[in-house]
C-alpha atoms as a PDB file:
ATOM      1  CA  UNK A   1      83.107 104.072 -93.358  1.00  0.00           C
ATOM      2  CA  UNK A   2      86.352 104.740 -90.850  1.00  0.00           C
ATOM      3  CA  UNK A   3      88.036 107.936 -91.552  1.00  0.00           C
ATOM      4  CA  UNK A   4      91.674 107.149 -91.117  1.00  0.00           C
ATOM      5  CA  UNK A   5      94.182 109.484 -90.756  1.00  0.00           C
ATOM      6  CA  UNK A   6      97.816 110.065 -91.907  1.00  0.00           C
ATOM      7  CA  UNK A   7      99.491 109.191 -89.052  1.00  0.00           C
ATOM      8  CA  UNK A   8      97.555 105.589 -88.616  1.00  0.00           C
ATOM      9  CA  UNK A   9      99.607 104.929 -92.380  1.00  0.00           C
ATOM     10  CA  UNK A  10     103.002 106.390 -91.125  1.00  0.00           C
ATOM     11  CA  UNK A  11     102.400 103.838 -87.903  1.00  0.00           C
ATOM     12  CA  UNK A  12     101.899 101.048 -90.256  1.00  0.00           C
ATOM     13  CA  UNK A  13     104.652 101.671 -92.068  1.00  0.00           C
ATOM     14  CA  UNK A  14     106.974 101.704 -88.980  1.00  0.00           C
ATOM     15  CA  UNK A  15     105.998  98.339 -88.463  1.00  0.00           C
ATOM     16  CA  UNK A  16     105.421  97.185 -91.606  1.00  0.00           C
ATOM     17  CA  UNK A  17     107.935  97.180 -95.271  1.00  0.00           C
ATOM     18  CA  UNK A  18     109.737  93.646 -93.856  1.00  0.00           C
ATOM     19  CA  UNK A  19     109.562  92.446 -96.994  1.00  0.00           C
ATOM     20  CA  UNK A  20     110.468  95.168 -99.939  1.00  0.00           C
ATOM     21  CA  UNK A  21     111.690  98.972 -99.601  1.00  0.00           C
ATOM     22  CA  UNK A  22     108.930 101.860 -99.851  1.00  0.00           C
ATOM     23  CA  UNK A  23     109.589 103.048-102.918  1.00  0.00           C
ATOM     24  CA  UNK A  24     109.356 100.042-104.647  1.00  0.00           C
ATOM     25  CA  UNK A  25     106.318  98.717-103.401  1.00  0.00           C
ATOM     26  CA  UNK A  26     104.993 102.208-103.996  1.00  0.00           C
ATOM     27  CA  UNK A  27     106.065 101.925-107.725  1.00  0.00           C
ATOM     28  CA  UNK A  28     104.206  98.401-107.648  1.00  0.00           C
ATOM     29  CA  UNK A  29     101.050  99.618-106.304  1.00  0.00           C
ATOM     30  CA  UNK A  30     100.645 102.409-108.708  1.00  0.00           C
ATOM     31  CA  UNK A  31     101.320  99.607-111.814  1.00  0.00           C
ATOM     32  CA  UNK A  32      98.001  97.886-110.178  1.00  0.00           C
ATOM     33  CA  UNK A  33      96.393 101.123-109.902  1.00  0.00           C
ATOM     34  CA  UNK A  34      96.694 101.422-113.581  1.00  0.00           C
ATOM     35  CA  UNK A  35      96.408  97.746-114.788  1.00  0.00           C
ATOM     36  CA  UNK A  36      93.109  98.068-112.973  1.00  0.00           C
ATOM     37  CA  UNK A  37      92.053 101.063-115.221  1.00  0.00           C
ATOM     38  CA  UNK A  38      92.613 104.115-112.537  1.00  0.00           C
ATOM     39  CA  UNK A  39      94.344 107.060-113.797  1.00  0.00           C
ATOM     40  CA  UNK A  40      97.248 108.005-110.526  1.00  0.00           C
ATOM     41  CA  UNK A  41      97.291 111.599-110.296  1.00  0.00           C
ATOM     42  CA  UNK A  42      99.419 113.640-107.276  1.00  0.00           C
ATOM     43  CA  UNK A  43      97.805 116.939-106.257  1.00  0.00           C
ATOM     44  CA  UNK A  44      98.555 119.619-104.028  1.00  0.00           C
ATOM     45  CA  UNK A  45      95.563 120.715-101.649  1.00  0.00           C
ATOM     46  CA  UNK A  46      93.778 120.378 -98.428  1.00  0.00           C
ATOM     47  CA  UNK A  47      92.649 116.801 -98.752  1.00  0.00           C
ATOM     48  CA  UNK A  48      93.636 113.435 -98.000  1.00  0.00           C
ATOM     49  CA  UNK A  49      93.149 111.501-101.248  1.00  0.00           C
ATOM     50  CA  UNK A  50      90.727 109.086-102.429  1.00  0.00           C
ATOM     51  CA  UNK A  51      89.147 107.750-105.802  1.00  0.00           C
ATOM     52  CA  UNK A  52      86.316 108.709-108.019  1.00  0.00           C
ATOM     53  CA  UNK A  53      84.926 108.821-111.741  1.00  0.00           C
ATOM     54  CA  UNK A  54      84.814 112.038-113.186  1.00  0.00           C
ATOM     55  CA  UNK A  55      83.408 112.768-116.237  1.00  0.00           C
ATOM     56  CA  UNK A  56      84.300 108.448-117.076  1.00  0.00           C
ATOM     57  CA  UNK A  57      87.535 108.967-115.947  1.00  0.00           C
ATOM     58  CA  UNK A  58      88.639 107.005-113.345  1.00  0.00           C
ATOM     59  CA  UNK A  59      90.940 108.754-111.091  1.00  0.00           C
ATOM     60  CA  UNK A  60      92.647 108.017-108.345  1.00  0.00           C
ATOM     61  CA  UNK A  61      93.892 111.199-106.016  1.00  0.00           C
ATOM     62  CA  UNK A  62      96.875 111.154-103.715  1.00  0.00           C
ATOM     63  CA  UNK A  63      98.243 114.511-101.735  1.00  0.00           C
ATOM     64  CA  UNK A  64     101.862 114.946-102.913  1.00  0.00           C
ATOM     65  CA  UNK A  65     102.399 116.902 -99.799  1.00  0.00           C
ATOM     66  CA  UNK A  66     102.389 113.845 -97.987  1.00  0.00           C
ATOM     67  CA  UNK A  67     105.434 111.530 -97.251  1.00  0.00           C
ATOM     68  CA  UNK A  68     105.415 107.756 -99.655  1.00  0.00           C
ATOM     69  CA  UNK A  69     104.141 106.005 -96.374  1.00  0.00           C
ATOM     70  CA  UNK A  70     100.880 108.152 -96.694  1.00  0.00           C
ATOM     71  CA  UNK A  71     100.625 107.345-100.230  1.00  0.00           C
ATOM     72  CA  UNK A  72     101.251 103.781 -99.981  1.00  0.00           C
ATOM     73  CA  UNK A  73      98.743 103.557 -97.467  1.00  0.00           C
ATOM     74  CA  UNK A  74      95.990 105.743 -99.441  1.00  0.00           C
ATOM     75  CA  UNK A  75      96.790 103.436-102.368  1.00  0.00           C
ATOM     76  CA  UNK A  76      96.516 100.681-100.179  1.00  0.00           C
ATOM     77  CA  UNK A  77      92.762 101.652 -98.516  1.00  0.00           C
ATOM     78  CA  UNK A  78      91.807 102.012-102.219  1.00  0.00           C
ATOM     79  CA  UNK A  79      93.238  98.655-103.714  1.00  0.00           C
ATOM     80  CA  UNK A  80      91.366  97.267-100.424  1.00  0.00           C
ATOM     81  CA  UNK A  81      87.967  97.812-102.284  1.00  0.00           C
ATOM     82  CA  UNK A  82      88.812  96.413-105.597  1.00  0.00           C
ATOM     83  CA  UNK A  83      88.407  92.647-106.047  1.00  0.00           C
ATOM     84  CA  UNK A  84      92.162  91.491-106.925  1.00  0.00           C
ATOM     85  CA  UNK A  85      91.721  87.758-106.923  1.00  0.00           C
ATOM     86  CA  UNK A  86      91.825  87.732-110.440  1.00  0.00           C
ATOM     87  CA  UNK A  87      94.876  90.352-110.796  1.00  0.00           C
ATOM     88  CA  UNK A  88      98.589  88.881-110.449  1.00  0.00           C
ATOM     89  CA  UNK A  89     100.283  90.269-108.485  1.00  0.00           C
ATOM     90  CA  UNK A  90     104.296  89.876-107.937  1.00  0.00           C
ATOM     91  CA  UNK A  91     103.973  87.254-105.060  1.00  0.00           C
ATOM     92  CA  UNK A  92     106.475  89.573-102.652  1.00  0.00           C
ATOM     93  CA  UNK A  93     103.572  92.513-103.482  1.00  0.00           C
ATOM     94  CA  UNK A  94     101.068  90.569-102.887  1.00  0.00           C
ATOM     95  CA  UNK A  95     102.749  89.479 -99.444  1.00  0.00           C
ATOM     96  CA  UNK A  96     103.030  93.138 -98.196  1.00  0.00           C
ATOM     97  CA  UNK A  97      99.960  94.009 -99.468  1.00  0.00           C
ATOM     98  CA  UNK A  98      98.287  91.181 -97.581  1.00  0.00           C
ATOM     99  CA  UNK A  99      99.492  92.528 -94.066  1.00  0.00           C
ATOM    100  CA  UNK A 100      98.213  95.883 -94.839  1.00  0.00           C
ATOM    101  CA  UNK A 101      95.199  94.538 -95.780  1.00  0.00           C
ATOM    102  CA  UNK A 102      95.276  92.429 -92.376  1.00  0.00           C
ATOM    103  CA  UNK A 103      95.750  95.362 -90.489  1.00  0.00           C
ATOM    104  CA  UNK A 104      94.064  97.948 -91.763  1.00  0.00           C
ATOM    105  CA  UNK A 105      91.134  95.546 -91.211  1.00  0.00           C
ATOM    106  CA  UNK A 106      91.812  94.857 -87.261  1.00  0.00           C
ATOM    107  CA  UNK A 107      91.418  98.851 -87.440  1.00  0.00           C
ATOM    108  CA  UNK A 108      88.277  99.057 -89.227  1.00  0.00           C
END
């Protein structure tokens, strides 16, 4: 796997958010983070963020240190490894979410 950093979200966000504001496709994301049975939990501490199961809990991690861009595009990285297809999604979401998913791939 591609380590990606910060900045590589904060880029994509330049360019991206055409079709909704930040904050409220971050507020979307993190309703699909929990429809899809991931706790959302902000932490402070030297790490980037990322998912795991601990202890059955399913727990997704995001640096509150970082700006929204970083945590829409941790969120983002981690929805891109879940199988959606089956999820709705509001269709202007699933727009933005689609041209993250678009490039975040051309980076991979």
């Amino acid at each position: 796997m591609i380590k990606t950093s910060w900045a590589f979200y904060v880029t994509l966000e330049i360019q991206s958010f055409k079709h909704m504001k930040i904050d409220r496709f971050l507020t979307e994301l993190e309703k699909v983070v929990e429809e899809l049975g991931y706790t959302l939990r902000r932490e402070k501490g030297s790490f980037r963020g990322d998912f795991c199961v601990l202890e059955g809990d399913k727990i997704v991690m995001i640096n509150k240190m970082y700006p929204p861009e970083v945590h829409v595009g941790q969120i983002v990285r981690f929805l891109s490894k879940q199988n959606l297809d089956d999820r709705y999604i509001k269709p202007a979401v699933r727009k933005e979410l689609d041209t993250w998913f678009d490039r975040i791939s051309k980076e991979e």
